[in-house]
PDB file of N, CA and C in Angstrom:
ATOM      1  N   UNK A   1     -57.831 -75.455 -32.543  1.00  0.00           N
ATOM      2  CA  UNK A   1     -56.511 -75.542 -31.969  1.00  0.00           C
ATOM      3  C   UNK A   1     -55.592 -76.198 -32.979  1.00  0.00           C
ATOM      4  N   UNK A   2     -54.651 -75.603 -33.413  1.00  0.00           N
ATOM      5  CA  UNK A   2     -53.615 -76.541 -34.237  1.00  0.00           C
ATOM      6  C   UNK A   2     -53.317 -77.564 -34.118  1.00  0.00           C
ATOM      7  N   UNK A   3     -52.824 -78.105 -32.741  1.00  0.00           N
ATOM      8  CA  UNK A   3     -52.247 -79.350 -32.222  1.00  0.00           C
ATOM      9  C   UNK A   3     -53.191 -80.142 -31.508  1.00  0.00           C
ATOM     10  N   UNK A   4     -54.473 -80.105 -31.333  1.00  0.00           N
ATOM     11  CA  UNK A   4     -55.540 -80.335 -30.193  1.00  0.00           C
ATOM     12  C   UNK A   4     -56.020 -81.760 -30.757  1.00  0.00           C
ATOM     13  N   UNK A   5     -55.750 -82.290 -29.887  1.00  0.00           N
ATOM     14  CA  UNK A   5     -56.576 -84.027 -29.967  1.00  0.00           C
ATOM     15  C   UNK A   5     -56.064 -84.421 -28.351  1.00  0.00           C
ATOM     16  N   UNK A   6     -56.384 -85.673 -28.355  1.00  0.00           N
ATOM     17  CA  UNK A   6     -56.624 -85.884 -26.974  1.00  0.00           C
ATOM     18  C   UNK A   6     -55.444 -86.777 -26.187  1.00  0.00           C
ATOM     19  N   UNK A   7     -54.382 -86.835 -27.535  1.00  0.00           N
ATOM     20  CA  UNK A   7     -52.933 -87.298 -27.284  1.00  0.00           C
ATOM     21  C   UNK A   7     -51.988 -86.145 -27.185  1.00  0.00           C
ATOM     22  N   UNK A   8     -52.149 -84.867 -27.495  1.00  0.00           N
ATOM     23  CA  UNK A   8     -51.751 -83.717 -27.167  1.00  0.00           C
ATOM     24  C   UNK A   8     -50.634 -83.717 -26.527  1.00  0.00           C
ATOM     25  N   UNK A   9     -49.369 -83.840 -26.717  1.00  0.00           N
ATOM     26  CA  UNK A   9     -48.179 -83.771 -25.840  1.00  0.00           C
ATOM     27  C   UNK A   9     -48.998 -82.698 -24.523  1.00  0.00           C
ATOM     28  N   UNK A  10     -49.566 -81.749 -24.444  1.00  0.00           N
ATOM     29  CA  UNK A  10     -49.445 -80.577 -23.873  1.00  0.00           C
ATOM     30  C   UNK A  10     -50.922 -80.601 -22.658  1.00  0.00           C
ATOM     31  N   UNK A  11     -51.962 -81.555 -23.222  1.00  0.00           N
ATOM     32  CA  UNK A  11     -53.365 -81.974 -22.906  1.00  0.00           C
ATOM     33  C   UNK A  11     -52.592 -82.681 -21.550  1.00  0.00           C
ATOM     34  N   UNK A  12     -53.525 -81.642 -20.426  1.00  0.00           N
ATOM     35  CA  UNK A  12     -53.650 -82.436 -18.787  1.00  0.00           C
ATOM     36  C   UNK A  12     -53.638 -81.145 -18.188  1.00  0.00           C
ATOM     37  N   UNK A  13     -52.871 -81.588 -16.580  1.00  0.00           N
ATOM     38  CA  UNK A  13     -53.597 -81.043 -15.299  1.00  0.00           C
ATOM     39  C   UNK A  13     -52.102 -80.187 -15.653  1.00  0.00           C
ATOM     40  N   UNK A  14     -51.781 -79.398 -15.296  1.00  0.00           N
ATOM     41  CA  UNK A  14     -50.295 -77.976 -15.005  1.00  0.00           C
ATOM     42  C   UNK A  14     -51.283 -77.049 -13.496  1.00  0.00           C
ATOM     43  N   UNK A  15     -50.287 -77.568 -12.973  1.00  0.00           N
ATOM     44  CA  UNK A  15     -50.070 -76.970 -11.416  1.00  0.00           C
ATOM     45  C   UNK A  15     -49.094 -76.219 -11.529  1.00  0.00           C
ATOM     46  N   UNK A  16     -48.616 -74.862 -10.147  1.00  0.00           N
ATOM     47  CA  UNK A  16     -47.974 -73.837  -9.694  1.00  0.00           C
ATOM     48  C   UNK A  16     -47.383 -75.005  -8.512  1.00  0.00           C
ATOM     49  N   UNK A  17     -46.054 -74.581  -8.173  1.00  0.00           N
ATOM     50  CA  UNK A  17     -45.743 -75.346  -7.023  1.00  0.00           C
ATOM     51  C   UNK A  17     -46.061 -75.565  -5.689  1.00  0.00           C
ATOM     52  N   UNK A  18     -46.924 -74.625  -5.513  1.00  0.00           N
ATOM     53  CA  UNK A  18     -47.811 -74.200  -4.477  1.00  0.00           C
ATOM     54  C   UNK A  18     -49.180 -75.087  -4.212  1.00  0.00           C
ATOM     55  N   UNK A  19     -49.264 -75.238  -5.879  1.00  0.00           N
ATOM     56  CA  UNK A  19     -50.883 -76.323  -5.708  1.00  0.00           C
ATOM     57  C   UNK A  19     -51.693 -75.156  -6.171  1.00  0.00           C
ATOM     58  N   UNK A  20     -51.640 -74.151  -6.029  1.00  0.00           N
ATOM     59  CA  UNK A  20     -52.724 -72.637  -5.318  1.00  0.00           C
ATOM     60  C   UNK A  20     -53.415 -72.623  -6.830  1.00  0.00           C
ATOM     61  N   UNK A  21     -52.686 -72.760  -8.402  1.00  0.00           N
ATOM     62  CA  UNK A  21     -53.273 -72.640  -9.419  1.00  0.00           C
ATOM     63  C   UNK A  21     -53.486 -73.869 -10.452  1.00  0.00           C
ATOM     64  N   UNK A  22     -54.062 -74.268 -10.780  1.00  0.00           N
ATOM     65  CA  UNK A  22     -54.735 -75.547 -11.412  1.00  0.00           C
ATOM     66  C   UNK A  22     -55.208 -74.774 -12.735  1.00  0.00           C
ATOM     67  N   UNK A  23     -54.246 -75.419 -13.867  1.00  0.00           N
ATOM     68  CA  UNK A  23     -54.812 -75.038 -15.403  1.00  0.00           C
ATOM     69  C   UNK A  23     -55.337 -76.825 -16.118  1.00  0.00           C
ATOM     70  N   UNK A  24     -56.633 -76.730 -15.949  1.00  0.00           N
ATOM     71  CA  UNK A  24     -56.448 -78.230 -16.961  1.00  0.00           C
ATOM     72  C   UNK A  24     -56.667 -77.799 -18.225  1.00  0.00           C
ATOM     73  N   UNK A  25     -55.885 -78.728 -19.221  1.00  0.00           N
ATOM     74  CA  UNK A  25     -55.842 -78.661 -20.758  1.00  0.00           C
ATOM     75  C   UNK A  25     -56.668 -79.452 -21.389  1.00  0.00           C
ATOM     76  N   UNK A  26     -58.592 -79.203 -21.830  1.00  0.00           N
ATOM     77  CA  UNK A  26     -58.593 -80.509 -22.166  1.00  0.00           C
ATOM     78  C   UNK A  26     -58.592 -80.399 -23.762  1.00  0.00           C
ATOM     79  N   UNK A  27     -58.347 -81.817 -23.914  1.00  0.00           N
ATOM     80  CA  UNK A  27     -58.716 -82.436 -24.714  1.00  0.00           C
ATOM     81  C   UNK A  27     -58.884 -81.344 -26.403  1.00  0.00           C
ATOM     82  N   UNK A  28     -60.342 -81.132 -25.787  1.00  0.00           N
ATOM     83  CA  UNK A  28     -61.282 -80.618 -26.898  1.00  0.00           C
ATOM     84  C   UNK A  28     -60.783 -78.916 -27.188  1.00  0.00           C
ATOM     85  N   UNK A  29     -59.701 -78.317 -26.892  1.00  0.00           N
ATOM     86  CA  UNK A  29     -59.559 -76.829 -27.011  1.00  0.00           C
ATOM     87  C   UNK A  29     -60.138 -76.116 -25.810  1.00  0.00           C
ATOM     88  N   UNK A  30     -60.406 -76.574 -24.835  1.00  0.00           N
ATOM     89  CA  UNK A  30     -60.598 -75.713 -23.830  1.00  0.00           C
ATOM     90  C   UNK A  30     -59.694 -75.794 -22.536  1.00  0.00           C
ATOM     91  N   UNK A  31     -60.569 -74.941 -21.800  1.00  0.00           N
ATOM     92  CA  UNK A  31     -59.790 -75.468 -20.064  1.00  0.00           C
ATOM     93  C   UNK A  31     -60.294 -74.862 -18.841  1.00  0.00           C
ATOM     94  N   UNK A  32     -59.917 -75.023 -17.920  1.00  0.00           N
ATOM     95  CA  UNK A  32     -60.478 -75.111 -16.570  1.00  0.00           C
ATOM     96  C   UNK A  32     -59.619 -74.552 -15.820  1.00  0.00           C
ATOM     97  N   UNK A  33     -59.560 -73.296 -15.157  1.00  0.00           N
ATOM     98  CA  UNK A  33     -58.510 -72.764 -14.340  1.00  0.00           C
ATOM     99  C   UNK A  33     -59.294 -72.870 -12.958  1.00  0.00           C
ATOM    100  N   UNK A  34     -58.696 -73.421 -12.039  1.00  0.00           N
ATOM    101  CA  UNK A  34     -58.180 -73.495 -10.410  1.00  0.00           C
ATOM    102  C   UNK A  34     -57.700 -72.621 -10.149  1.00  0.00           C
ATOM    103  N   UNK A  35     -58.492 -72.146  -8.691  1.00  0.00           N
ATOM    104  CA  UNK A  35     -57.705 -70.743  -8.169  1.00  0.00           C
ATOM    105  C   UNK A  35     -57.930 -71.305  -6.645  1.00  0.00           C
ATOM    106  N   UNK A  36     -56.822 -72.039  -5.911  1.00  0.00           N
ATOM    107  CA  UNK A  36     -57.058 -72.062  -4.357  1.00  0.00           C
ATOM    108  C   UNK A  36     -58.416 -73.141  -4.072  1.00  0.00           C
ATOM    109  N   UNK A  37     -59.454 -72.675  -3.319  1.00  0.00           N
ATOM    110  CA  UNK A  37     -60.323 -73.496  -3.587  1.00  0.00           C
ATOM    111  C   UNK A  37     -61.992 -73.486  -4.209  1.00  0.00           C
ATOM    112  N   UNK A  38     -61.915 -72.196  -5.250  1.00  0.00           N
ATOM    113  CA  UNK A  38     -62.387 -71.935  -6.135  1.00  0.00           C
ATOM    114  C   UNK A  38     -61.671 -72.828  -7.469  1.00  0.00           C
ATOM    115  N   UNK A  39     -62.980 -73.839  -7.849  1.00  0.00           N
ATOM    116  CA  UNK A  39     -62.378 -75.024  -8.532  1.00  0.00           C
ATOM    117  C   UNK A  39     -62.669 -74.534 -10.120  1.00  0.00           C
ATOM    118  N   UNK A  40     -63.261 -73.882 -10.725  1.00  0.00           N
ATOM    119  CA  UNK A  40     -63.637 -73.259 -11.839  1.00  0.00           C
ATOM    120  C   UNK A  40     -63.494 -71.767 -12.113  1.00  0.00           C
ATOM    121  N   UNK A  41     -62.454 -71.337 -11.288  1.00  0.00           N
ATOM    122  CA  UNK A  41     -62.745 -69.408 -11.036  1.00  0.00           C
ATOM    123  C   UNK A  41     -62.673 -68.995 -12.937  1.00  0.00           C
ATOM    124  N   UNK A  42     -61.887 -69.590 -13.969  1.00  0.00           N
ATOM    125  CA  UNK A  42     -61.875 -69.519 -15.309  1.00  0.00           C
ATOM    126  C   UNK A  42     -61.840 -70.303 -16.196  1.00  0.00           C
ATOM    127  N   UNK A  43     -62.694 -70.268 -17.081  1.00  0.00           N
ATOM    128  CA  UNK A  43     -63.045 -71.509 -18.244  1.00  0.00           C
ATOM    129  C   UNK A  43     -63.025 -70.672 -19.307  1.00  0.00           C
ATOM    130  N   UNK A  44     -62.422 -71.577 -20.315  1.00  0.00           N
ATOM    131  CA  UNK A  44     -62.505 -70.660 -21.996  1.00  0.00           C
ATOM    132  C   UNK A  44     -61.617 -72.084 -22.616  1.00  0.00           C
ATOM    133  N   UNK A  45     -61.034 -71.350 -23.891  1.00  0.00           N
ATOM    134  CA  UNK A  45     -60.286 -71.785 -24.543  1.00  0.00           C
ATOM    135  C   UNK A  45     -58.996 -71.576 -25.340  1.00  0.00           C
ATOM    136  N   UNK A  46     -58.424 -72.528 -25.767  1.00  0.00           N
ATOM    137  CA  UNK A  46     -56.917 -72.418 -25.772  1.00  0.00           C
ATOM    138  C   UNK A  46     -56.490 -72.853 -27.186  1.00  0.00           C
ATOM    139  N   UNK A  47     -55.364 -71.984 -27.789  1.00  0.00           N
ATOM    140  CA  UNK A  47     -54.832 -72.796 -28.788  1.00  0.00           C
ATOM    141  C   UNK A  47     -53.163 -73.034 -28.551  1.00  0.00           C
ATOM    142  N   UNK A  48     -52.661 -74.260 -29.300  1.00  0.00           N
ATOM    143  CA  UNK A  48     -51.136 -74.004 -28.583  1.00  0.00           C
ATOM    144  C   UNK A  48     -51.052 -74.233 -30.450  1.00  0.00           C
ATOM    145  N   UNK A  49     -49.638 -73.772 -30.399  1.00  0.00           N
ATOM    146  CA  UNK A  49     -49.133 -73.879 -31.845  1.00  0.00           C
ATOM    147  C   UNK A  49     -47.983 -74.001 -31.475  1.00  0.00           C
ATOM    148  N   UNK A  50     -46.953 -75.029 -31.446  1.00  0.00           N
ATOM    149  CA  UNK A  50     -45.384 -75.092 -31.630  1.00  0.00           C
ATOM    150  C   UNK A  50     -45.225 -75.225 -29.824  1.00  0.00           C
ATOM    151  N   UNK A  51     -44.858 -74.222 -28.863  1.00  0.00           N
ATOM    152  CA  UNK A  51     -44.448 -74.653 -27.793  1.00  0.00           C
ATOM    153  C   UNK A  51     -45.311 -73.407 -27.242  1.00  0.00           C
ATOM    154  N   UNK A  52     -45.885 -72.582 -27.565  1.00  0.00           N
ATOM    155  CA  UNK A  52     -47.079 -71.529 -27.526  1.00  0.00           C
ATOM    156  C   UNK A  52     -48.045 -71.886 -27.206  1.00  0.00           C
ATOM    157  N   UNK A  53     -48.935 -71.138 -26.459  1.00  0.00           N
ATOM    158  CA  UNK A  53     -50.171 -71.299 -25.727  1.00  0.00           C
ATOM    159  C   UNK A  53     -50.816 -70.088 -25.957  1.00  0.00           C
ATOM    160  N   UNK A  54     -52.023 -69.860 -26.189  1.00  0.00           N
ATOM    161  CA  UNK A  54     -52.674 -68.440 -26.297  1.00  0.00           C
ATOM    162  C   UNK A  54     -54.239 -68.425 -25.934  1.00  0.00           C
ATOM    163  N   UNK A  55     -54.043 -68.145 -24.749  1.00  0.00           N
ATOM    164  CA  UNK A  55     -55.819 -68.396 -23.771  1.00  0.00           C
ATOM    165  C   UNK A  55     -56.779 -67.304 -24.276  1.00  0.00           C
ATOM    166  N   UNK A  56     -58.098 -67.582 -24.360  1.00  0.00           N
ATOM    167  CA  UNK A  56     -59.269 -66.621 -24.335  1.00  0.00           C
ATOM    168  C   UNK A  56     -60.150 -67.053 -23.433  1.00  0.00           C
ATOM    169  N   UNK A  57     -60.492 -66.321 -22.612  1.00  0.00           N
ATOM    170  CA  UNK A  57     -61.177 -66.906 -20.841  1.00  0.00           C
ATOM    171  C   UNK A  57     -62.701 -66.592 -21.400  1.00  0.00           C
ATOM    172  N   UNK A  58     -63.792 -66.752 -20.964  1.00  0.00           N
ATOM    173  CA  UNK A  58     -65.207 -66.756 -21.846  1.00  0.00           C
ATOM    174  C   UNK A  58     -65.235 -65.703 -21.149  1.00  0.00           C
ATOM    175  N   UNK A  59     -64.933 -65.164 -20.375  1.00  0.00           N
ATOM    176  CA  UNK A  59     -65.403 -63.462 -20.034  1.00  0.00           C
ATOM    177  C   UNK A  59     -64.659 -62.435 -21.439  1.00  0.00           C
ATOM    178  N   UNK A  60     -63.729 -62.951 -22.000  1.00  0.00           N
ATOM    179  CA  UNK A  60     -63.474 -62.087 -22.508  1.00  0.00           C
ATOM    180  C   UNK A  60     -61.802 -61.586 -22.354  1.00  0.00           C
ATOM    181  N   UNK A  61     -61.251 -61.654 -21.410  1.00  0.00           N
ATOM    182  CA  UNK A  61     -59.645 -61.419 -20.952  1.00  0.00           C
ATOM    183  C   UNK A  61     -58.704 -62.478 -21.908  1.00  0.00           C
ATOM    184  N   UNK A  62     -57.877 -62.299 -21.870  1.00  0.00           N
ATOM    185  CA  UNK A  62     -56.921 -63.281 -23.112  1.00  0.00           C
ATOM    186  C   UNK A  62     -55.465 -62.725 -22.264  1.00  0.00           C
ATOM    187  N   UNK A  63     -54.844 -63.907 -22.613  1.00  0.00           N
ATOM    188  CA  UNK A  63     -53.061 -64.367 -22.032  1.00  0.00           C
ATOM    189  C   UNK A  63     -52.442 -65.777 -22.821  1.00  0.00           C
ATOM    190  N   UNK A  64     -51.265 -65.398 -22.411  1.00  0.00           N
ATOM    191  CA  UNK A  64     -50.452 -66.615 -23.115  1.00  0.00           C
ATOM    192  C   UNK A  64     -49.640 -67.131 -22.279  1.00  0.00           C
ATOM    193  N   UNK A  65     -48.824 -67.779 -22.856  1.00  0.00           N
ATOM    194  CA  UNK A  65     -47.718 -68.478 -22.680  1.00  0.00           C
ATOM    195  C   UNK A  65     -46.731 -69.542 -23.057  1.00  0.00           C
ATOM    196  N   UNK A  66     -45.907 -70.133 -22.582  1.00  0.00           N
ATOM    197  CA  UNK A  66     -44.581 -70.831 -23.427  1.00  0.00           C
ATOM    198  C   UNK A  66     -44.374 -71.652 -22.374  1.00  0.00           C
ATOM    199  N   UNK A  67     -44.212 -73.065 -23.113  1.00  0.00           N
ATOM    200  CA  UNK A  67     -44.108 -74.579 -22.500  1.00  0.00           C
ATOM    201  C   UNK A  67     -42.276 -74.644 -22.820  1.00  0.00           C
ATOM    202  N   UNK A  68     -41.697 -74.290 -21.743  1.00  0.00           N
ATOM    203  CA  UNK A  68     -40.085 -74.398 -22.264  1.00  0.00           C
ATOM    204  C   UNK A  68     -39.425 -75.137 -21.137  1.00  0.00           C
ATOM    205  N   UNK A  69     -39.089 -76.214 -21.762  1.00  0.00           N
ATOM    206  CA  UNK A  69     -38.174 -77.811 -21.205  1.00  0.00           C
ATOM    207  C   UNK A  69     -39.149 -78.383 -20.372  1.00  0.00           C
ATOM    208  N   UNK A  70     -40.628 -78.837 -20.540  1.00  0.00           N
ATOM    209  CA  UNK A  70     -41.893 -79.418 -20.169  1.00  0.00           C
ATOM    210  C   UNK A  70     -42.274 -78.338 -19.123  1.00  0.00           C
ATOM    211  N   UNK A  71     -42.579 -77.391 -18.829  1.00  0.00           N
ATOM    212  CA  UNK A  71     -42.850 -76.635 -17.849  1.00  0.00           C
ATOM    213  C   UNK A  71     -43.512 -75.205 -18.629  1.00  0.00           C
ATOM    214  N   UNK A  72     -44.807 -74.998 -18.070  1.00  0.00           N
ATOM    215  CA  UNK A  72     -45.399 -73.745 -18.453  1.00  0.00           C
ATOM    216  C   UNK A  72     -45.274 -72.972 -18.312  1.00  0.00           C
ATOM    217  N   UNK A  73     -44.952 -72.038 -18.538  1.00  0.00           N
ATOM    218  CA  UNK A  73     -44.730 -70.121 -18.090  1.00  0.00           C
ATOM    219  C   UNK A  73     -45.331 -69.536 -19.120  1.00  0.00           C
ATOM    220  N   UNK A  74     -46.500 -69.654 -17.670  1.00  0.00           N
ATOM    221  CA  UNK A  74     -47.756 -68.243 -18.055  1.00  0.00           C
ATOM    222  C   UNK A  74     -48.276 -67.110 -17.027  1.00  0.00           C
ATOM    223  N   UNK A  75     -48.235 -65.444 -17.687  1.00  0.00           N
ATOM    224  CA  UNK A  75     -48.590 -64.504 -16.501  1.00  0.00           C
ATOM    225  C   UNK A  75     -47.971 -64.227 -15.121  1.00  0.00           C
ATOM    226  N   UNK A  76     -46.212 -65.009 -15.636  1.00  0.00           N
ATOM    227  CA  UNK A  76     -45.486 -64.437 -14.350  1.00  0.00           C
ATOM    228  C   UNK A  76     -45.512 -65.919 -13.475  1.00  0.00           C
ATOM    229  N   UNK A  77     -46.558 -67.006 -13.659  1.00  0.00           N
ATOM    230  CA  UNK A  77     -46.674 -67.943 -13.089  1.00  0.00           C
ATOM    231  C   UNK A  77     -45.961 -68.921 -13.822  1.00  0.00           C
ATOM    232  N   UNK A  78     -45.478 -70.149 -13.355  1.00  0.00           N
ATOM    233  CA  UNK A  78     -44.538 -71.175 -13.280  1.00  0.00           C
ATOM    234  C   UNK A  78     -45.393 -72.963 -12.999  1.00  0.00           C
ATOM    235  N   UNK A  79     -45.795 -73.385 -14.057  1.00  0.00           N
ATOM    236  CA  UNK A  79     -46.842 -74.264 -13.587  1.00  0.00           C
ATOM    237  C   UNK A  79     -46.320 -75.452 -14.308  1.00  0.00           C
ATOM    238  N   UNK A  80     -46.296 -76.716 -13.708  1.00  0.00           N
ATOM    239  CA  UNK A  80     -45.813 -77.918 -13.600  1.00  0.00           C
ATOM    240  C   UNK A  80     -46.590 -78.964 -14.110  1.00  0.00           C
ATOM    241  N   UNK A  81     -46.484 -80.073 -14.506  1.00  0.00           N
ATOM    242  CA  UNK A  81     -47.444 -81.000 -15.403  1.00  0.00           C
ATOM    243  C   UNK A  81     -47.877 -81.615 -14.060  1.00  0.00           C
ATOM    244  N   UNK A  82     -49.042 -82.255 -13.505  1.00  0.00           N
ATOM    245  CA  UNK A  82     -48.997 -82.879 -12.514  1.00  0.00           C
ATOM    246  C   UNK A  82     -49.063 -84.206 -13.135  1.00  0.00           C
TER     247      UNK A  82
END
C-alpha cells in the first residue's frame, strides 16, 4: 500500500448511513467488509494512493473509490468514518 501504516489518515471503521455496510481499513493493507449482519461477507486488500482507494476482495472481484472532504465514495455507496 503506498500510504499504509497504522497512523493512516484513512485506517478505521467507514460506515453507510444506514449502518447496513461496514468497510474496516486495517492497518496492515487489508480489510473487512460488513454486509447487514453478515460480519465478514468480504475480506481482501486495499491500496490508497493520494485520496484513491483501489480494493481486491480474495475472491477475486476488484472496485474503487475516492475519499472526497473525509467521506468515502465507493460503488455508488456513500460511507462515513465512524
Amino acid at each position: 500500500m503506498a500510504e499504509a501504516d497504522a497512523t493512516h489518515r484513512y485506517v478505521g471503521m467507514w460506515i453507510t448511513q444506514d449502518g447496513r455496510i461496514r468497510h474496516e481499513l486495517l492497518a496492515n493493507g487489508r480489510y473487512v467488509e460488513a454486509r447487514g449482519t453478515r460480519e465478514r461477507a468480504y475480506l481482501g486488500r486495499y491500496d490508497i494512493t493520494g485520496d484513491h482507494i483501489e480494493y481486491w476482495d480474495d475472491t477475486g472481484f476488484t472496485a474503487d473509490g475516492d475519499f472526497i472532504d473525509g467521506v468515502l465514495h465507493h460503488a455508488g455507496m456513500i460511507l462515513y468514518r465512524k
